[in-house]
Each structure stands twice: as C-alpha cells, then as structure tokens.
C-alpha atoms as a PDB file:
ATOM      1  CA  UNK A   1     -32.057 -27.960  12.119  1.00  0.00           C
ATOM      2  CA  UNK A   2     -28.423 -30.181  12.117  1.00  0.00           C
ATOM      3  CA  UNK A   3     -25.802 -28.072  13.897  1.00  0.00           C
ATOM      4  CA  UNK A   4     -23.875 -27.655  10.911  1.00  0.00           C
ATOM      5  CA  UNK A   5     -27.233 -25.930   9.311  1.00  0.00           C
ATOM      6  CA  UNK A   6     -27.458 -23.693  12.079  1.00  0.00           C
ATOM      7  CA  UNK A   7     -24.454 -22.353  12.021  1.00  0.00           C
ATOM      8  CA  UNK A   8     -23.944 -21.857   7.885  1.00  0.00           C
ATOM      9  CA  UNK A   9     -27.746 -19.760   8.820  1.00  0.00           C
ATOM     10  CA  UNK A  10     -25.865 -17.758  10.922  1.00  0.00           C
ATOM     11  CA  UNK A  11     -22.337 -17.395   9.074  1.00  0.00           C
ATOM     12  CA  UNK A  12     -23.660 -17.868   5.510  1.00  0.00           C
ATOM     13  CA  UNK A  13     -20.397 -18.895   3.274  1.00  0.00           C
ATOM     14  CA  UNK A  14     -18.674 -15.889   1.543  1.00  0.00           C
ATOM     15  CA  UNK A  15     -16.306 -15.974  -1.316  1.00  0.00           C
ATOM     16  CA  UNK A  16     -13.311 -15.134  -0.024  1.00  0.00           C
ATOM     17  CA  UNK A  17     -11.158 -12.278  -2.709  1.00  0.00           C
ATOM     18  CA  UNK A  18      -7.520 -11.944  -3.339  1.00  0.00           C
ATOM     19  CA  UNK A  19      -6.494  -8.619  -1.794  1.00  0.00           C
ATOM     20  CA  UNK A  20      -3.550  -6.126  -1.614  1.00  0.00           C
ATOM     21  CA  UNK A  21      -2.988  -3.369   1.273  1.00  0.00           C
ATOM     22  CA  UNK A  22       0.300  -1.184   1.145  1.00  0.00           C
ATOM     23  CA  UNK A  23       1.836   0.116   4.506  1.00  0.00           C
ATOM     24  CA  UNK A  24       4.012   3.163   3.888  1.00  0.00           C
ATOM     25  CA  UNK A  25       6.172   4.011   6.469  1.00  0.00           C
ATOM     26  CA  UNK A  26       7.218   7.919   6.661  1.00  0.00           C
ATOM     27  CA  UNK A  27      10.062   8.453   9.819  1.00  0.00           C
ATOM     28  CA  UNK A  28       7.522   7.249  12.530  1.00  0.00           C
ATOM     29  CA  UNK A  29       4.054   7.512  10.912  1.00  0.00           C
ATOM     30  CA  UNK A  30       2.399   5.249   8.434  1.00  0.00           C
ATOM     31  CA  UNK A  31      -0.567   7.183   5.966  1.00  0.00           C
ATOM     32  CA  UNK A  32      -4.064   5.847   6.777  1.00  0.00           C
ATOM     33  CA  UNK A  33      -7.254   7.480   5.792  1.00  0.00           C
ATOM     34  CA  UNK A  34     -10.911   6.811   6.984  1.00  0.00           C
ATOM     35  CA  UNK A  35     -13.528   4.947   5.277  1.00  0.00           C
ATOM     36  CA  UNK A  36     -16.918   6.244   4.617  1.00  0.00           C
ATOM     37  CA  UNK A  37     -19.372   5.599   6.381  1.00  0.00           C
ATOM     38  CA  UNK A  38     -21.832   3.983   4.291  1.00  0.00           C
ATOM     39  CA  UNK A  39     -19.113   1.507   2.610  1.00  0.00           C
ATOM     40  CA  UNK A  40     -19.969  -2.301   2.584  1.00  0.00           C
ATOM     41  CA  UNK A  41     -16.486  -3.343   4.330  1.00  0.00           C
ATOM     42  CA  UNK A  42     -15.390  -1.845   7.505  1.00  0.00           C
ATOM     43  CA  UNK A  43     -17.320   1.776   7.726  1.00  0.00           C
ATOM     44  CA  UNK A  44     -15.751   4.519   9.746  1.00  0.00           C
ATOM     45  CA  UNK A  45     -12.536   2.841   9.924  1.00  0.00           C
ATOM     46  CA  UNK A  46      -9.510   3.878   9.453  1.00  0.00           C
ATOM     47  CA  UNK A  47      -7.232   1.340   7.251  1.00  0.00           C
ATOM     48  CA  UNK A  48      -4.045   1.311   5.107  1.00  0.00           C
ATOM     49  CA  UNK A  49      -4.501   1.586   1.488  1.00  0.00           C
ATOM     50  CA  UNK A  50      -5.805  -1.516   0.201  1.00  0.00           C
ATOM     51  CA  UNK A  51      -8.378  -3.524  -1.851  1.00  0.00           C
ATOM     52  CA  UNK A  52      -9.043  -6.224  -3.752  1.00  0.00           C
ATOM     53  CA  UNK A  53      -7.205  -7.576  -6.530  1.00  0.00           C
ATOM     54  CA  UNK A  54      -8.184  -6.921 -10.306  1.00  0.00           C
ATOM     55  CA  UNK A  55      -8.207  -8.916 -13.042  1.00  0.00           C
ATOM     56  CA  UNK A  56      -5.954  -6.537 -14.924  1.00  0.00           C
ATOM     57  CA  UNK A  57      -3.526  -6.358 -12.363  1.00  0.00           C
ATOM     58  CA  UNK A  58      -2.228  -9.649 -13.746  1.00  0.00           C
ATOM     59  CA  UNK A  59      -1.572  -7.590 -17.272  1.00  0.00           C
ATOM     60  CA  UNK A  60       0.614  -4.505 -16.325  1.00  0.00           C
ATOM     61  CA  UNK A  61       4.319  -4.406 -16.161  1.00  0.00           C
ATOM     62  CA  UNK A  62       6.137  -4.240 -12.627  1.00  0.00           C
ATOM     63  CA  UNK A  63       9.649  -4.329 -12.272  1.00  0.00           C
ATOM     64  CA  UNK A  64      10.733  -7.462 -10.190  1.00  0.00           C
ATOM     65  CA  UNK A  65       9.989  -7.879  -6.676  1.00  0.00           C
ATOM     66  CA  UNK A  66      12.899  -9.212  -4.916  1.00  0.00           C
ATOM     67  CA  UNK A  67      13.637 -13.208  -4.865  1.00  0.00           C
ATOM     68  CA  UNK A  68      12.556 -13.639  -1.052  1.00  0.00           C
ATOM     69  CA  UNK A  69       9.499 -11.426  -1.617  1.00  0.00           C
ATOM     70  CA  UNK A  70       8.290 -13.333  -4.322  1.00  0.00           C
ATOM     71  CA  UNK A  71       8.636 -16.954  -3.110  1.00  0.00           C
ATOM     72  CA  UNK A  72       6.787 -15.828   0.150  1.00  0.00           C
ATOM     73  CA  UNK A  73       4.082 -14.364  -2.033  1.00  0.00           C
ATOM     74  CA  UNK A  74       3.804 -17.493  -4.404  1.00  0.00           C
ATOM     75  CA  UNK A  75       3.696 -19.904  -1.336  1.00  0.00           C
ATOM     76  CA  UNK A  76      -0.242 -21.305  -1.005  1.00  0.00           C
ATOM     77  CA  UNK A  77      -1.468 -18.372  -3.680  1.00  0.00           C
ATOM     78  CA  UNK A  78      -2.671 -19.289  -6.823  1.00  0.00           C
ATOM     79  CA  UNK A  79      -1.828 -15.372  -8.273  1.00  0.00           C
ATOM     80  CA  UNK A  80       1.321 -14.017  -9.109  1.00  0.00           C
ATOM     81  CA  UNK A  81       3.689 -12.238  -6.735  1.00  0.00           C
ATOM     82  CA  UNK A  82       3.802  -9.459  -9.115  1.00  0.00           C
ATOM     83  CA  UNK A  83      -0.024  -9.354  -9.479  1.00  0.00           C
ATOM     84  CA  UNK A  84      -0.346  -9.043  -5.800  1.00  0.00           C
ATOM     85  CA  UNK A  85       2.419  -6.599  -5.649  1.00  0.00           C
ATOM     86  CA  UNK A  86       0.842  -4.684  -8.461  1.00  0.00           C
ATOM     87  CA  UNK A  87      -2.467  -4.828  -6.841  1.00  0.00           C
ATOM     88  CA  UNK A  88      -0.935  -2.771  -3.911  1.00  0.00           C
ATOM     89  CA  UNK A  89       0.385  -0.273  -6.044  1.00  0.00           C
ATOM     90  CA  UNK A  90      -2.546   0.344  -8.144  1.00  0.00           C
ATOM     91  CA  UNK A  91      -4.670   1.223  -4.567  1.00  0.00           C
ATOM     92  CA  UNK A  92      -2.216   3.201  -3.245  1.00  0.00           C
ATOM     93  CA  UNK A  93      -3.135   5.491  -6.172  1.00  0.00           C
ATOM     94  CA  UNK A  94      -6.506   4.820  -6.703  1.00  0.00           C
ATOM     95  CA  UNK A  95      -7.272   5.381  -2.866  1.00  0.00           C
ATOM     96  CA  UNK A  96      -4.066   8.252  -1.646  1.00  0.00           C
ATOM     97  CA  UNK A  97      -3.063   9.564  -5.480  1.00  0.00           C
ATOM     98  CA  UNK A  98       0.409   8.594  -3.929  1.00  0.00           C
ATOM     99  CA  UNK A  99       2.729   6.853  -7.223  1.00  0.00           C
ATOM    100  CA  UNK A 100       5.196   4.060  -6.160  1.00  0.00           C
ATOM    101  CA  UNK A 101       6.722   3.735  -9.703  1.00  0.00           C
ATOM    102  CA  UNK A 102       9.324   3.971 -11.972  1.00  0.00           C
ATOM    103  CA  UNK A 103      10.077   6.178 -14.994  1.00  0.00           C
ATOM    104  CA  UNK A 104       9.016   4.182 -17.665  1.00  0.00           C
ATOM    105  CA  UNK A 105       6.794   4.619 -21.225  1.00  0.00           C
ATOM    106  CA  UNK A 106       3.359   2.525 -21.027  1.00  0.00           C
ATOM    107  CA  UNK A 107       1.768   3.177 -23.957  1.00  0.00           C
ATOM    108  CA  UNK A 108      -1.289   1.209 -23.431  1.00  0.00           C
ATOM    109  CA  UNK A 109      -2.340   0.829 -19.825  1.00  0.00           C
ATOM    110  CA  UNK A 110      -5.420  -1.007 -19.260  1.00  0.00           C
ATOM    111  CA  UNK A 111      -8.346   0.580 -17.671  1.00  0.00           C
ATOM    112  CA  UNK A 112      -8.216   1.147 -14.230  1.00  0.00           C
ATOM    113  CA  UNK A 113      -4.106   2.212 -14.691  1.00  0.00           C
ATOM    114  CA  UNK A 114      -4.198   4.582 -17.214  1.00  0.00           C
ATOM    115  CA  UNK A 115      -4.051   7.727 -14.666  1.00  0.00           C
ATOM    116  CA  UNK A 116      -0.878   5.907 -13.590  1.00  0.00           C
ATOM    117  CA  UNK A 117       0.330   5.479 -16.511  1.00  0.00           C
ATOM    118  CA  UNK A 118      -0.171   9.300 -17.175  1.00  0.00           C
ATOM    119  CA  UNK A 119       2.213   9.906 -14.906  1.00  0.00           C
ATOM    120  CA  UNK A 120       5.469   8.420 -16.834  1.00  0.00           C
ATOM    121  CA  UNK A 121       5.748   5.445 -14.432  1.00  0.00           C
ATOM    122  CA  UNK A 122       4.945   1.832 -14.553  1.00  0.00           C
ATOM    123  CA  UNK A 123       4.310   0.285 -10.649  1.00  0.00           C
ATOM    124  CA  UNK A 124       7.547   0.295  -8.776  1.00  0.00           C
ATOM    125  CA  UNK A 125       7.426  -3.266  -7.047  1.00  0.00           C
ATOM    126  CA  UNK A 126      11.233  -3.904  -6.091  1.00  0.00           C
ATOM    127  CA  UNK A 127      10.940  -1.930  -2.824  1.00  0.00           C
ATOM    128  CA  UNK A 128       8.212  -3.670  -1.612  1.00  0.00           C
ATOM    129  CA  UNK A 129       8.794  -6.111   1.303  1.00  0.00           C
ATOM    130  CA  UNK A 130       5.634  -8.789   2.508  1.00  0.00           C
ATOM    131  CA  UNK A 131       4.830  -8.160   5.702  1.00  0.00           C
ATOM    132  CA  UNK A 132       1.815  -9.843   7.413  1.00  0.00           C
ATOM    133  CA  UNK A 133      -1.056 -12.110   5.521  1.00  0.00           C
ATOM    134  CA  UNK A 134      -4.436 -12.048   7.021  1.00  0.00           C
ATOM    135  CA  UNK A 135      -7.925 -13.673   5.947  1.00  0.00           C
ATOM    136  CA  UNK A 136     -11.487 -11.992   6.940  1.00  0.00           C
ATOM    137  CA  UNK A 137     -13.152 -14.025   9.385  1.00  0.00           C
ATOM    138  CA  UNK A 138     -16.212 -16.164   8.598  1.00  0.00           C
ATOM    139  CA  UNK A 139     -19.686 -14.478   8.520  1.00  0.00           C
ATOM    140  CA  UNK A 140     -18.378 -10.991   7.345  1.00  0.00           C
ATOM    141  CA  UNK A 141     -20.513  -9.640   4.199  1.00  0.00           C
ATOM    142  CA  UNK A 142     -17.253  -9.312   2.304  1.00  0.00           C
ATOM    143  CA  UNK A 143     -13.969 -11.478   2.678  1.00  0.00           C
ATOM    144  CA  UNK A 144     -10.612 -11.142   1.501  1.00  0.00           C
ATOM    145  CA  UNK A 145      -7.070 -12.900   1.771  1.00  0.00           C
ATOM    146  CA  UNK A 146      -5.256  -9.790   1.769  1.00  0.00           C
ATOM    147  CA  UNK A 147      -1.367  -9.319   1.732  1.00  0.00           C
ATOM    148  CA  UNK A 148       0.045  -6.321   3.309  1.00  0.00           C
ATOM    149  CA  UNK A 149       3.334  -5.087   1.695  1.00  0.00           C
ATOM    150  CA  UNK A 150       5.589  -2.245   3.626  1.00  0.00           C
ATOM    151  CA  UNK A 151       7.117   0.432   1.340  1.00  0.00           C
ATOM    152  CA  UNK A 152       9.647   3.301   2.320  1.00  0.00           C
ATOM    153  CA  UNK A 153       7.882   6.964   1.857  1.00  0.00           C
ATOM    154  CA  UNK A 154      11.145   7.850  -0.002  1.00  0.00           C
ATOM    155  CA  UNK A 155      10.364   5.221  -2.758  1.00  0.00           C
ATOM    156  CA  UNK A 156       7.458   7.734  -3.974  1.00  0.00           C
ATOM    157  CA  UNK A 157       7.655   9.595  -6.924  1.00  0.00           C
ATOM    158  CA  UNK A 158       5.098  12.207  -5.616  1.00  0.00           C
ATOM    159  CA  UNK A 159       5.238  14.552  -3.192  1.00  0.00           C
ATOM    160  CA  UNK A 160       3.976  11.865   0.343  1.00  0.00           C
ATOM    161  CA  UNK A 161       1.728  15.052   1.582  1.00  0.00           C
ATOM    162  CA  UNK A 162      -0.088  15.470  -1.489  1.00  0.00           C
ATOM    163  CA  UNK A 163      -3.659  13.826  -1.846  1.00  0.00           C
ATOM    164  CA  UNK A 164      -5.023  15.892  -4.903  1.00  0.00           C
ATOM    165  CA  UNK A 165      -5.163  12.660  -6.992  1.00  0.00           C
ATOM    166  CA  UNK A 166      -6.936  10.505  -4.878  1.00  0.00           C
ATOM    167  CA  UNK A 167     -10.141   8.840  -5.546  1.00  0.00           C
ATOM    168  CA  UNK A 168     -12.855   9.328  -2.555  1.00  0.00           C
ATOM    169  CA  UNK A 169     -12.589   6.089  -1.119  1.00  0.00           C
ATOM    170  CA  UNK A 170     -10.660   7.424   2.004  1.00  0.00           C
ATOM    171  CA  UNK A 171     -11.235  10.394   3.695  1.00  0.00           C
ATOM    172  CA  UNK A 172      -8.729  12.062   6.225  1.00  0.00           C
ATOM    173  CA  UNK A 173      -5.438  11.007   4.589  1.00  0.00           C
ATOM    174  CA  UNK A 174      -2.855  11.672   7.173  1.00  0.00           C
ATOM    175  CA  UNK A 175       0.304  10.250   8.308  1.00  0.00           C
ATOM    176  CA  UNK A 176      -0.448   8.884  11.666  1.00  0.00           C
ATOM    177  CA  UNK A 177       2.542   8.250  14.205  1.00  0.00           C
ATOM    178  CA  UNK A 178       2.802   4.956  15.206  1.00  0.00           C
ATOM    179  CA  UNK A 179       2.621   6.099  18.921  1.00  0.00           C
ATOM    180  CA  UNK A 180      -0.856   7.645  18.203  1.00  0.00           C
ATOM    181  CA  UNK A 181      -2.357   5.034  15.892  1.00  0.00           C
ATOM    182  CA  UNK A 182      -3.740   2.864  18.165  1.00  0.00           C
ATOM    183  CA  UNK A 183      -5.917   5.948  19.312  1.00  0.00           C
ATOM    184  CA  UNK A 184      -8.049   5.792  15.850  1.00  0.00           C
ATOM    185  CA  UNK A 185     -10.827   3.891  15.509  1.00  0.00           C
ATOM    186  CA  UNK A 186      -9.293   0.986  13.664  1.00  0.00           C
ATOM    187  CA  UNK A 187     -10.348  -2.628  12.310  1.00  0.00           C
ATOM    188  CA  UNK A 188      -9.086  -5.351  15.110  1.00  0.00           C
ATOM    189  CA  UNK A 189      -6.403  -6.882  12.488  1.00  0.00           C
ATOM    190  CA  UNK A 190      -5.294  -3.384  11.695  1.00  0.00           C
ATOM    191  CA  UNK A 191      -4.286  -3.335  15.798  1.00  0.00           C
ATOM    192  CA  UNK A 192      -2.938  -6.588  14.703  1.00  0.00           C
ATOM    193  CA  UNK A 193      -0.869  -5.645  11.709  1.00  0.00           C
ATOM    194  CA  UNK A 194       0.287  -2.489  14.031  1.00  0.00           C
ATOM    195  CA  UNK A 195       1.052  -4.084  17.225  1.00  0.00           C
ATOM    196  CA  UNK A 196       3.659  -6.515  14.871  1.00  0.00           C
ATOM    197  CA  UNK A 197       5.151  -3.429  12.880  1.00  0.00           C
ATOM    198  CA  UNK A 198       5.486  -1.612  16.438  1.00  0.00           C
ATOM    199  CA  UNK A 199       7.302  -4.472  17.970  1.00  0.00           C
ATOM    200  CA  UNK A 200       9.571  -5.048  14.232  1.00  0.00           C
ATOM    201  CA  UNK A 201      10.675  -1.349  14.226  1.00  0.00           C
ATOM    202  CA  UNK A 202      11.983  -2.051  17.696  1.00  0.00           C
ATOM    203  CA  UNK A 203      13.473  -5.134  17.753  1.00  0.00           C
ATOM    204  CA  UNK A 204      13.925  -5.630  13.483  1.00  0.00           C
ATOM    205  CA  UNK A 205      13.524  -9.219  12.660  1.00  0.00           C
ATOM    206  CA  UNK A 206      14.090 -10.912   9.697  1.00  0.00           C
ATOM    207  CA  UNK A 207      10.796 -10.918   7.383  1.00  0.00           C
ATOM    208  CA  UNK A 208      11.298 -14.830   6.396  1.00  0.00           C
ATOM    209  CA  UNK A 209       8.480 -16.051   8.616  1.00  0.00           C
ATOM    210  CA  UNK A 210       5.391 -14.031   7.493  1.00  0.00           C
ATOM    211  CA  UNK A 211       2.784 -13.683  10.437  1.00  0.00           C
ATOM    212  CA  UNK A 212      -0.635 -15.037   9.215  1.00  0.00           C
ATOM    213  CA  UNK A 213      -4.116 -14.488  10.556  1.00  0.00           C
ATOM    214  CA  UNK A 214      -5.747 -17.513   9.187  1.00  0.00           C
ATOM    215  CA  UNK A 215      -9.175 -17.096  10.489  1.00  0.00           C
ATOM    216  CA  UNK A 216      -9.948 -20.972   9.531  1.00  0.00           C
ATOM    217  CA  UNK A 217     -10.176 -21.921  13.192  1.00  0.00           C
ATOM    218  CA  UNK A 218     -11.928 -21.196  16.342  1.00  0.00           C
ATOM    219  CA  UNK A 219      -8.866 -19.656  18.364  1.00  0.00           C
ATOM    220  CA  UNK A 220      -8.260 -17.665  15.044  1.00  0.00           C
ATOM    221  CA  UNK A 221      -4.206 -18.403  15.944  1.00  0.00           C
ATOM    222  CA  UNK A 222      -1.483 -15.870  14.257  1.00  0.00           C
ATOM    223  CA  UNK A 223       0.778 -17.986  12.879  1.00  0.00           C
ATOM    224  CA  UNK A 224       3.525 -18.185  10.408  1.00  0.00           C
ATOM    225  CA  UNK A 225       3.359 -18.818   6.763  1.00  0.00           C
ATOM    226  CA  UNK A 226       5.634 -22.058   7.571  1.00  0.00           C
ATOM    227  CA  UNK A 227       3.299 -23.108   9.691  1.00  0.00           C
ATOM    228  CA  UNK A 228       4.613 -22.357  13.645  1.00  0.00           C
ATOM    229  CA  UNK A 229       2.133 -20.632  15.815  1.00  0.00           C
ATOM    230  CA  UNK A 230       2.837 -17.071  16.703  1.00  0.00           C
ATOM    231  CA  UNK A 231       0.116 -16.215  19.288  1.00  0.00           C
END
C-alpha cells in the first residue's frame, strides 16, 4: 500500500461544512453548555453555541453586519457574511433559547426560524464582531469551517439567564467566568479560541487580522486571515 493510501485508510477524507459558533460575553463570563454524551461531534464537551450552517439561513432577513465584519467574512468563503452571521444567530436559539434580534414583523419564516420569528424579531446581526476562524482537523468523523462571532450579553432581547426555550442539544447552560473556563472539560480549539479572547480582553487589539486555525498542514499553524503566522 503507496504512502498516500495508507494514510487516506487512516484519515479517510471528510466533507468539510460551513459552520457558525456565537461567543457571548456577559461582564467576565461567556455562556457555554455541555454536549451529550452520545453526540457524533465532540461528546461531553463543553462548547459555545454553534453548528453548522443551513440552507435556509441564506433566505432570512438580518439587518447589516458592519462593513469590516462583512469583508472579513466574505474573504476565501463562498457564503454570505449575512448567512454566516445568521447561522450564529439561529443556534444561539436553537441550542440556549437566547434571541439576538430586532423588533421586526416576519411573516413567513422558513422552517427551522419560525420559533424566532414568534418572538417579534428578525436575527440581530449588526452587533456581531468576527472573531477567530478555525477548520476541524483531518480524520475527525465530522468537519466544519466554523466562524466564531463575539456578541455583547446586553444585545439580547431575552432575559441572558433564561434557558426555557432551548432545544436539548446542550446541557448545563451557564455563564462560565473566563478565569474558570479553562477548568471544564473543553475541545483543544475551544482552549484556543479562549486563550485569544483572554489575552484580547486584556490587551484589546484591533479585530482586522482574524486568527485562523487552518488545520491544512502538519504544524496546524494559527495564523491570520491575511496570511502572517500567529503561533
């Protein structure tokens, strides 16, 4: 067996899926919940809101993301910056029953956003910022090029320590200080995505160069979306 044929017998080739996690910053804490442990991706862990991107998410209204945000989003992405942005949103509910949105009518919301819609909001995307980029690594079952977006706890419409809406995806929603996070049992590029918000709320930089964990390469290097290493 060719070397090549070894290793695709070992790291069979995945599709890799658009995806959209949402970090929501309250004071000091950031909500997380735990995954189950019989899910596909990541068991036991516990993970920002996040998933993979629908094909409706393409359909709903948004209002605008902000002219940065949106040319970082469109750079090397064949979706929209407000798919991706609306993408984020939609989990947040689906996963935390926590409503990023603005008062709006929707009078016919797609499936998958109609208990949003319920609410008198369409998804809220202005106060989203892009934060980090980061691409499963080869071999996984399930592999995503997921975009994680920060949002302000005072952007919610809904009260941030009520979880009656949420779907059973996550269990344990909490807001977890960012001083104790790193004490969960968390994915390695969740440390990742942590370790780089730790180090922003202390020293704030400019989000222009978005860190990216690129996974194409053996030293799986951190760089930035304009292509400068980070790590």
């Amino acid at each position: 067996m060719g070397q090549t044929h070894a290793w695709l017998w070992r790291h069979p080739v995945t599709a890799i899926r658009d995806a959209a996690t949402i970090i929501v910053i309250r004071d000091d804490a950031v909500l997380m919940g735990q995954r189950g442990a019989t899910a596909a991706f990541m068991p036991n862990k516990f993970v920002f809101p996040g998933g993979a991107v629908d094909a409706v998410d393409a359909t709903v209204p948004t209002t605008p993301l902000s002219a940065d945000v949106a040319g970082q989003l469109a750079e090397d992405s064949h979706l929209s910056p407000s798919t991706l942005a609306a993408a984020a949103i939609r989990e947040l509910w689906e996963e935390t029953g926590q409503c990023l949105g603005h008062p709006a009518d929707w009078t016919d919301p797609p499936k998958g956003w109609r208990g949003f819609a319920a609410t008198g909001h369409i998804p809220h995307a202005t106060p989203l910022r892009f934060f980090f980029r980061a691409v499963t690594p080869q071999g996984r079952p399930r592999r995503f090029d997921a975009r994680f977006f920060l949002a302000d706890a005072a952007d919610l419409t809904t009260h941030p320590d009520d979880f009656s809406n949420a779907e059973d995806e996550l269990r344990h929603l909490q807001w977890v200080p960012l001083k104790d996070a790193r004490n969960f049992d968390l994915p390695f590029i969740t440390q990742i995505v942590l370790a780089e918000l730790t180090a922003h709320r202390e020293n704030p930089r400019p989000l222009s160069n978005i860190p990216f964990f690129r996974n194409d390469d053996e030293a799986h290097l951190v760089s930035r979306l304009n292509g400068a290493s980070l790590l």
